[in-house]
PDB file of N, CA and C in Angstrom:
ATOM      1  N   UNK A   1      -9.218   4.273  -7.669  1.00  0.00           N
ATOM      2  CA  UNK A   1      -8.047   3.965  -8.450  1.00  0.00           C
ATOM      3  C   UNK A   1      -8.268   4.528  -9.858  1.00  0.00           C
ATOM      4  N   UNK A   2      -7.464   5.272 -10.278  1.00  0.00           N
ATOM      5  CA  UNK A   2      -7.113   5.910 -12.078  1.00  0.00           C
ATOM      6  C   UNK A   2      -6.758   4.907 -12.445  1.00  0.00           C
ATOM      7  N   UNK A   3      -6.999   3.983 -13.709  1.00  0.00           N
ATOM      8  CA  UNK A   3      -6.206   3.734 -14.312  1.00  0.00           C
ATOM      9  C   UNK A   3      -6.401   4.263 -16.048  1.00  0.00           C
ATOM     10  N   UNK A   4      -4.999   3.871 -16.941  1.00  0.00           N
ATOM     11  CA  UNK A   4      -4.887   4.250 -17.522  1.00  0.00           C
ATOM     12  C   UNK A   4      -5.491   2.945 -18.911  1.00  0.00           C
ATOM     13  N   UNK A   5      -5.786   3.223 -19.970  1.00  0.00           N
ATOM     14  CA  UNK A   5      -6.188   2.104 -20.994  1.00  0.00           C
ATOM     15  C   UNK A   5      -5.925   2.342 -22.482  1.00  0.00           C
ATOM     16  N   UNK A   6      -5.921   1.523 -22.949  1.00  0.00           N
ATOM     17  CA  UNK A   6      -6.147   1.439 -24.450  1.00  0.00           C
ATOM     18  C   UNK A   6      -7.041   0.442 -24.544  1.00  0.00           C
ATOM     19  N   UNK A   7      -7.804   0.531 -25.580  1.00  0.00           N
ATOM     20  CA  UNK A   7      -9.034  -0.123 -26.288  1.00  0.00           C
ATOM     21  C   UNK A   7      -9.378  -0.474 -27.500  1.00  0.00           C
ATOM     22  N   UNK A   8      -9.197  -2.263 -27.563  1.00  0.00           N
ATOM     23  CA  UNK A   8      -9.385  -2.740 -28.658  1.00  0.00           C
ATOM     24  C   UNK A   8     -10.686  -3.015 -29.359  1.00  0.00           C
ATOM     25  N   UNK A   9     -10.988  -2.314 -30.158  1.00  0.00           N
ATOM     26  CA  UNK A   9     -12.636  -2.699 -30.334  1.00  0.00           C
ATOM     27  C   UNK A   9     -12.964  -4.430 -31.370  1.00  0.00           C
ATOM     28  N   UNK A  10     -14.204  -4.686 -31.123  1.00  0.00           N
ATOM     29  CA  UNK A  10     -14.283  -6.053 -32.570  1.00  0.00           C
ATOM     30  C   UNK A  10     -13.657  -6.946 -32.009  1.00  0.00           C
ATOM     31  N   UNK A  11     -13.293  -6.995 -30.703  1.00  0.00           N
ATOM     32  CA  UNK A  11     -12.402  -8.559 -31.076  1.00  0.00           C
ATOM     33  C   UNK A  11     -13.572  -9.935 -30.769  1.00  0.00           C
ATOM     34  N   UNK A  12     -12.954 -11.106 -30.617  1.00  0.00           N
ATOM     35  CA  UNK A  12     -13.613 -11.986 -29.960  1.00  0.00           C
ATOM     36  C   UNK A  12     -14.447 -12.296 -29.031  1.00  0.00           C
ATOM     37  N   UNK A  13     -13.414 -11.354 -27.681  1.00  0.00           N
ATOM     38  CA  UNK A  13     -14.505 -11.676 -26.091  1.00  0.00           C
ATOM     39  C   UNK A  13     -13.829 -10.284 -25.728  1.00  0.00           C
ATOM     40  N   UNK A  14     -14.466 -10.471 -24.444  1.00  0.00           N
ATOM     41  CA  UNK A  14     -13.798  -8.980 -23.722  1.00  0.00           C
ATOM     42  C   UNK A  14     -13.102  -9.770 -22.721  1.00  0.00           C
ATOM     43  N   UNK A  15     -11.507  -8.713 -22.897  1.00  0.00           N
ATOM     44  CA  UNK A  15     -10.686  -9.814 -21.785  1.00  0.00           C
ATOM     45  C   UNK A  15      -9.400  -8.210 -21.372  1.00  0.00           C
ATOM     46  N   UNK A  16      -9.672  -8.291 -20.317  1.00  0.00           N
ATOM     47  CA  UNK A  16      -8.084  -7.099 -19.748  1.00  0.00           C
ATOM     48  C   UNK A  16      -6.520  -7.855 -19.556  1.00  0.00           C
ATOM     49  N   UNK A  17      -5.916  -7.063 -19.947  1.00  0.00           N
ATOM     50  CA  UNK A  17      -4.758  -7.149 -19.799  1.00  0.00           C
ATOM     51  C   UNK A  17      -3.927  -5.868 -19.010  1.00  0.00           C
ATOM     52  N   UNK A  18      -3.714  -6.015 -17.704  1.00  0.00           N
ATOM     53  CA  UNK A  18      -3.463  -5.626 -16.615  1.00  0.00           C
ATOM     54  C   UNK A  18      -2.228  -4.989 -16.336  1.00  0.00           C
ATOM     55  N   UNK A  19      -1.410  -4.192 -16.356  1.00  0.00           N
ATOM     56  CA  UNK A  19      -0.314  -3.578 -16.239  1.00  0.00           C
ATOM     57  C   UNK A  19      -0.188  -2.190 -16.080  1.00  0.00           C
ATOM     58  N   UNK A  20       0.877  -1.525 -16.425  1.00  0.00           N
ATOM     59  CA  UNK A  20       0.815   0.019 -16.495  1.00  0.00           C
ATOM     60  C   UNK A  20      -0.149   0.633 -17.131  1.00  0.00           C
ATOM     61  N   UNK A  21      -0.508   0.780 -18.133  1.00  0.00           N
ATOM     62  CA  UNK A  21      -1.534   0.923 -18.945  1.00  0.00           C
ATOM     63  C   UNK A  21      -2.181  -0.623 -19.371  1.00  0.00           C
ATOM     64  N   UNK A  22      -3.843  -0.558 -19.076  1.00  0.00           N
ATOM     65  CA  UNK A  22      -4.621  -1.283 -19.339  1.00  0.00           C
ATOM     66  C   UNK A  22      -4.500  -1.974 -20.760  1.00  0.00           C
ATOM     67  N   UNK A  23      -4.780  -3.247 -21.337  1.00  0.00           N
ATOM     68  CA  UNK A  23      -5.104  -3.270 -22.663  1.00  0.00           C
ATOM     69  C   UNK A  23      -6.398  -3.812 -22.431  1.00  0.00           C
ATOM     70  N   UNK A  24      -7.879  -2.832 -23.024  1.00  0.00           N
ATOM     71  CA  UNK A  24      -9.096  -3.936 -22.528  1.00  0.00           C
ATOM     72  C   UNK A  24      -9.759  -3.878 -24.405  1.00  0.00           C
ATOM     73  N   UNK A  25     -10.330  -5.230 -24.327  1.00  0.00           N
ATOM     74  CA  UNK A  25     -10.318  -6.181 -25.196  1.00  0.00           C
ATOM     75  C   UNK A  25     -12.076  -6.022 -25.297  1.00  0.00           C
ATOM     76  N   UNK A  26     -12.769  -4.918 -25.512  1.00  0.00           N
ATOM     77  CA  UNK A  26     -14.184  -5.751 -26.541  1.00  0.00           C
ATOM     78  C   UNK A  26     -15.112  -6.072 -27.716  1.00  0.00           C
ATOM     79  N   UNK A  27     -16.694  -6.715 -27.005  1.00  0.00           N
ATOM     80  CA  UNK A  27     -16.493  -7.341 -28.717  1.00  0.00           C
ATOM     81  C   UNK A  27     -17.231  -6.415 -29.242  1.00  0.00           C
ATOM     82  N   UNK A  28     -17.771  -5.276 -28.682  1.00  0.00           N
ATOM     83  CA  UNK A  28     -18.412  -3.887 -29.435  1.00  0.00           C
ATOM     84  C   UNK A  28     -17.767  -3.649 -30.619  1.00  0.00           C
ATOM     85  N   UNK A  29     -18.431  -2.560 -31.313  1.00  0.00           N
ATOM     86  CA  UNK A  29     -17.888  -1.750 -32.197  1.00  0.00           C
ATOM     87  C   UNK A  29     -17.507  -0.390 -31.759  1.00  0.00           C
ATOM     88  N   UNK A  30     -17.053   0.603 -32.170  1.00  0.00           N
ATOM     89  CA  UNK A  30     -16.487   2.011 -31.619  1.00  0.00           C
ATOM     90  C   UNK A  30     -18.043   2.669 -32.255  1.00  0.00           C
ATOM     91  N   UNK A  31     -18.872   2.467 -32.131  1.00  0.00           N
ATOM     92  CA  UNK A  31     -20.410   3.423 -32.628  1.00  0.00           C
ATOM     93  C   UNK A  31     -21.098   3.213 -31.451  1.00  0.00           C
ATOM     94  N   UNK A  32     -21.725   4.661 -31.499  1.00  0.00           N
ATOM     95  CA  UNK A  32     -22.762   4.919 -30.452  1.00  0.00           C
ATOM     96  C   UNK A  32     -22.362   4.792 -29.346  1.00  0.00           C
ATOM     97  N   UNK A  33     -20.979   4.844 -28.612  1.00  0.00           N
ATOM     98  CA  UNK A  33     -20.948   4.164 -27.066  1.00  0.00           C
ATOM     99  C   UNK A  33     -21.117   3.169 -27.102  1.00  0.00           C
ATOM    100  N   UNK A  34     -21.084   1.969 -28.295  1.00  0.00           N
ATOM    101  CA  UNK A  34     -21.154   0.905 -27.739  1.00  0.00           C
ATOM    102  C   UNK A  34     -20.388   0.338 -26.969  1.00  0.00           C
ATOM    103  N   UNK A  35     -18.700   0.363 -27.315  1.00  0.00           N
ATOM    104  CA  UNK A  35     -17.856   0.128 -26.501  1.00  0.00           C
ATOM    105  C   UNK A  35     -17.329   0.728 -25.354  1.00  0.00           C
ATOM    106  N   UNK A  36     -17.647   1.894 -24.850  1.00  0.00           N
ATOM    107  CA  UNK A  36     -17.476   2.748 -23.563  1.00  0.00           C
ATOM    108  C   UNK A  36     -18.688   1.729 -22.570  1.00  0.00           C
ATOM    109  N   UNK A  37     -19.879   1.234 -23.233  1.00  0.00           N
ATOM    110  CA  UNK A  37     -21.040   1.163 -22.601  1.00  0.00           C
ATOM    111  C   UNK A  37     -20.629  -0.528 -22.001  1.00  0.00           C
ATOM    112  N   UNK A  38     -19.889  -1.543 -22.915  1.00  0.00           N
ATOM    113  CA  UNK A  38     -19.495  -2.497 -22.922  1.00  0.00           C
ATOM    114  C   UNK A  38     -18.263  -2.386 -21.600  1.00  0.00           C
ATOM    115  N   UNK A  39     -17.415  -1.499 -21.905  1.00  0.00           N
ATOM    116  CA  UNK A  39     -16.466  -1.688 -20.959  1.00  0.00           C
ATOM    117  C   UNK A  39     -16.915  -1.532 -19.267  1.00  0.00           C
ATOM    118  N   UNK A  40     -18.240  -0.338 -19.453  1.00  0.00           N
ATOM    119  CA  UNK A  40     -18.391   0.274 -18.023  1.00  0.00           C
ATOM    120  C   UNK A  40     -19.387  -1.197 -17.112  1.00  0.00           C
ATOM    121  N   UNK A  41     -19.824  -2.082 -18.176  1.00  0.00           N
ATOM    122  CA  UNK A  41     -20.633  -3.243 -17.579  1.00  0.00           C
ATOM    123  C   UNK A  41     -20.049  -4.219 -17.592  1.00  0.00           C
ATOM    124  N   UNK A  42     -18.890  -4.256 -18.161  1.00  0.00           N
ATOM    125  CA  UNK A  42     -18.060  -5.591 -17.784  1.00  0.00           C
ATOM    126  C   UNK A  42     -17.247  -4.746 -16.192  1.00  0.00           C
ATOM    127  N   UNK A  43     -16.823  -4.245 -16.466  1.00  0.00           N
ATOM    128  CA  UNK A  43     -15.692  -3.557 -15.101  1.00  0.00           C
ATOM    129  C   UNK A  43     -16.652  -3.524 -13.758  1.00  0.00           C
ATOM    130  N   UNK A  44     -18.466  -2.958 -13.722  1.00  0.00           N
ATOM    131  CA  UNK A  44     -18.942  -2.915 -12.855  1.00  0.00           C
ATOM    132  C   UNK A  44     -18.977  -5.041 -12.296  1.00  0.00           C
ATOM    133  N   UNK A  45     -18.959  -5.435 -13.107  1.00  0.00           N
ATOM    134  CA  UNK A  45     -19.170  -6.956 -12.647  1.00  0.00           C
ATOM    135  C   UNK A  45     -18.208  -7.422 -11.400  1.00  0.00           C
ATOM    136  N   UNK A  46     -16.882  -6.571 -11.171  1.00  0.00           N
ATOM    137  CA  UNK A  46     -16.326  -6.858 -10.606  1.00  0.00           C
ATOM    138  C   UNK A  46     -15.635  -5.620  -9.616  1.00  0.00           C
ATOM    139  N   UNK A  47     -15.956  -4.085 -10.200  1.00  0.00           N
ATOM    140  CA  UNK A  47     -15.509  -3.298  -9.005  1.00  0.00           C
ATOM    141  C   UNK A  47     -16.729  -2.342  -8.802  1.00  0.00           C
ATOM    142  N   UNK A  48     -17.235  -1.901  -7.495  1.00  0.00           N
ATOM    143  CA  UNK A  48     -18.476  -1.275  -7.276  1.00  0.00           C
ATOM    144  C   UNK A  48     -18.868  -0.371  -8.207  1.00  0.00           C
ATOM    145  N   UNK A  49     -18.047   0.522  -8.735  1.00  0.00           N
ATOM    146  CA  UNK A  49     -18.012   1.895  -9.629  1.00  0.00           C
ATOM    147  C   UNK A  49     -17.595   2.176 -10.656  1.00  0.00           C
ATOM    148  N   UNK A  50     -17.453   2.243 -11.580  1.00  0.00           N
ATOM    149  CA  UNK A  50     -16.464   2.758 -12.905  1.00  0.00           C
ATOM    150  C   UNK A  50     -17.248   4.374 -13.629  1.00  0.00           C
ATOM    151  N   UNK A  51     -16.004   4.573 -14.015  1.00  0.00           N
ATOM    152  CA  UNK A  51     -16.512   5.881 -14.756  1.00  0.00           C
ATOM    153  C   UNK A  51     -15.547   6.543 -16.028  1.00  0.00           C
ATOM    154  N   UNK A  52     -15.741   6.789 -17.075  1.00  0.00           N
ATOM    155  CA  UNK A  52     -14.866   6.745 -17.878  1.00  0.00           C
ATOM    156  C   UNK A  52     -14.504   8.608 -17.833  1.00  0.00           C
ATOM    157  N   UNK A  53     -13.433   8.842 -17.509  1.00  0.00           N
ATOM    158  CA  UNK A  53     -12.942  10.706 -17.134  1.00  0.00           C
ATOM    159  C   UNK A  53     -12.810  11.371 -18.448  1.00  0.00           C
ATOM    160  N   UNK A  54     -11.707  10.709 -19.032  1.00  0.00           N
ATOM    161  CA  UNK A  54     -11.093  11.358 -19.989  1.00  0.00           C
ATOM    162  C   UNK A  54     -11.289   9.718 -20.974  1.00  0.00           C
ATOM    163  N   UNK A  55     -11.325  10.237 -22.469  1.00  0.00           N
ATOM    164  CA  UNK A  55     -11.341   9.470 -23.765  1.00  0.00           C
ATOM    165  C   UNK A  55     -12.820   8.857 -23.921  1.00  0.00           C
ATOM    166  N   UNK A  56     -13.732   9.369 -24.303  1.00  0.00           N
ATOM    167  CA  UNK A  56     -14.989   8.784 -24.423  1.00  0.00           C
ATOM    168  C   UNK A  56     -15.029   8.581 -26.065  1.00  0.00           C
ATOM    169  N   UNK A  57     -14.583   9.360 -26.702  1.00  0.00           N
ATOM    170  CA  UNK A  57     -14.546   9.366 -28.235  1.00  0.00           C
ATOM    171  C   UNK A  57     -12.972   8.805 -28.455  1.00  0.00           C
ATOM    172  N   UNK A  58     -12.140   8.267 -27.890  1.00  0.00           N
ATOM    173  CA  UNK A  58     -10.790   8.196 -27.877  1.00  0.00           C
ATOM    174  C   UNK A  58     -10.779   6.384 -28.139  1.00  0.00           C
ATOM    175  N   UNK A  59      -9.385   6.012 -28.537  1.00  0.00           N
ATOM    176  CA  UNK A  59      -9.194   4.329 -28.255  1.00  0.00           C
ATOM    177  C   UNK A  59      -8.064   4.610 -26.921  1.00  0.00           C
ATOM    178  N   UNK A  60      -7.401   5.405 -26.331  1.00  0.00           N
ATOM    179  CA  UNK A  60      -6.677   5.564 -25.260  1.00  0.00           C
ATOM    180  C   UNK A  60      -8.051   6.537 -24.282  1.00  0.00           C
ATOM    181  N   UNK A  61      -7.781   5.706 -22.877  1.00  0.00           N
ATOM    182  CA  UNK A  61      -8.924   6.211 -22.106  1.00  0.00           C
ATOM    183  C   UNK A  61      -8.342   6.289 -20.423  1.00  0.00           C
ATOM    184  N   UNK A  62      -8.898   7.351 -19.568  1.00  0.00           N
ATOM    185  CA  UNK A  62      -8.478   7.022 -18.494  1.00  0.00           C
ATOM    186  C   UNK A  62      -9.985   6.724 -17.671  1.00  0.00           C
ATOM    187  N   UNK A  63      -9.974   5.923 -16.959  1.00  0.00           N
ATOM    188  CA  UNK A  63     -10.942   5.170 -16.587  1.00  0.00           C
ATOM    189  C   UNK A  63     -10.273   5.077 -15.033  1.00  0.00           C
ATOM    190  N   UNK A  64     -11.884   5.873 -13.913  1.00  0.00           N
ATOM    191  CA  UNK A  64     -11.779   5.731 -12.606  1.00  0.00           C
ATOM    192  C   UNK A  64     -12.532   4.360 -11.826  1.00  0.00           C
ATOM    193  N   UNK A  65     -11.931   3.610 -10.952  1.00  0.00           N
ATOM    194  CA  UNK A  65     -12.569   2.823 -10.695  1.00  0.00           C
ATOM    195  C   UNK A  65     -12.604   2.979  -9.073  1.00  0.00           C
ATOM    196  N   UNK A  66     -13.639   2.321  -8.570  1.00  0.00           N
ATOM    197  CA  UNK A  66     -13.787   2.918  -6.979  1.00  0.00           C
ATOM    198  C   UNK A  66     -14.438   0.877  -6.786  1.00  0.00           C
TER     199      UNK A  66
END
């Protein structure tokens, strides 16, 4: 499955919001991959695979999940 995202960095907790385009929510900062690295270990918790395609340096991202 593609889906599509935007990415809030700093917030509180990490939490998705599910629709046409993703809104995912974490508590990283945008340095170093922290938040690409945050998103790909919260998402594996619950689908076998993730992989981020397109937007690694981006706050809009498309993100494959298997």
């Amino acid at each position: 499955m593609i889906i599509k995202a935007k990415v809030r960095t700093n917030q509180n907790k990490f939490s998705i919001i599910e629709g046409d385009v993703w809104i995912i929510n974490v508590k990283a900062v945008a340095e170093n991959n922290k938040a690409n690295l945050e998103i790909i270990k919260e998402l594996s918790k619950k689908y076998s695979s993730v992989r981020i395609l397109k937007g690694a340096k981006s706050k809009e991202k498309i993100i494959e999940i298997i």
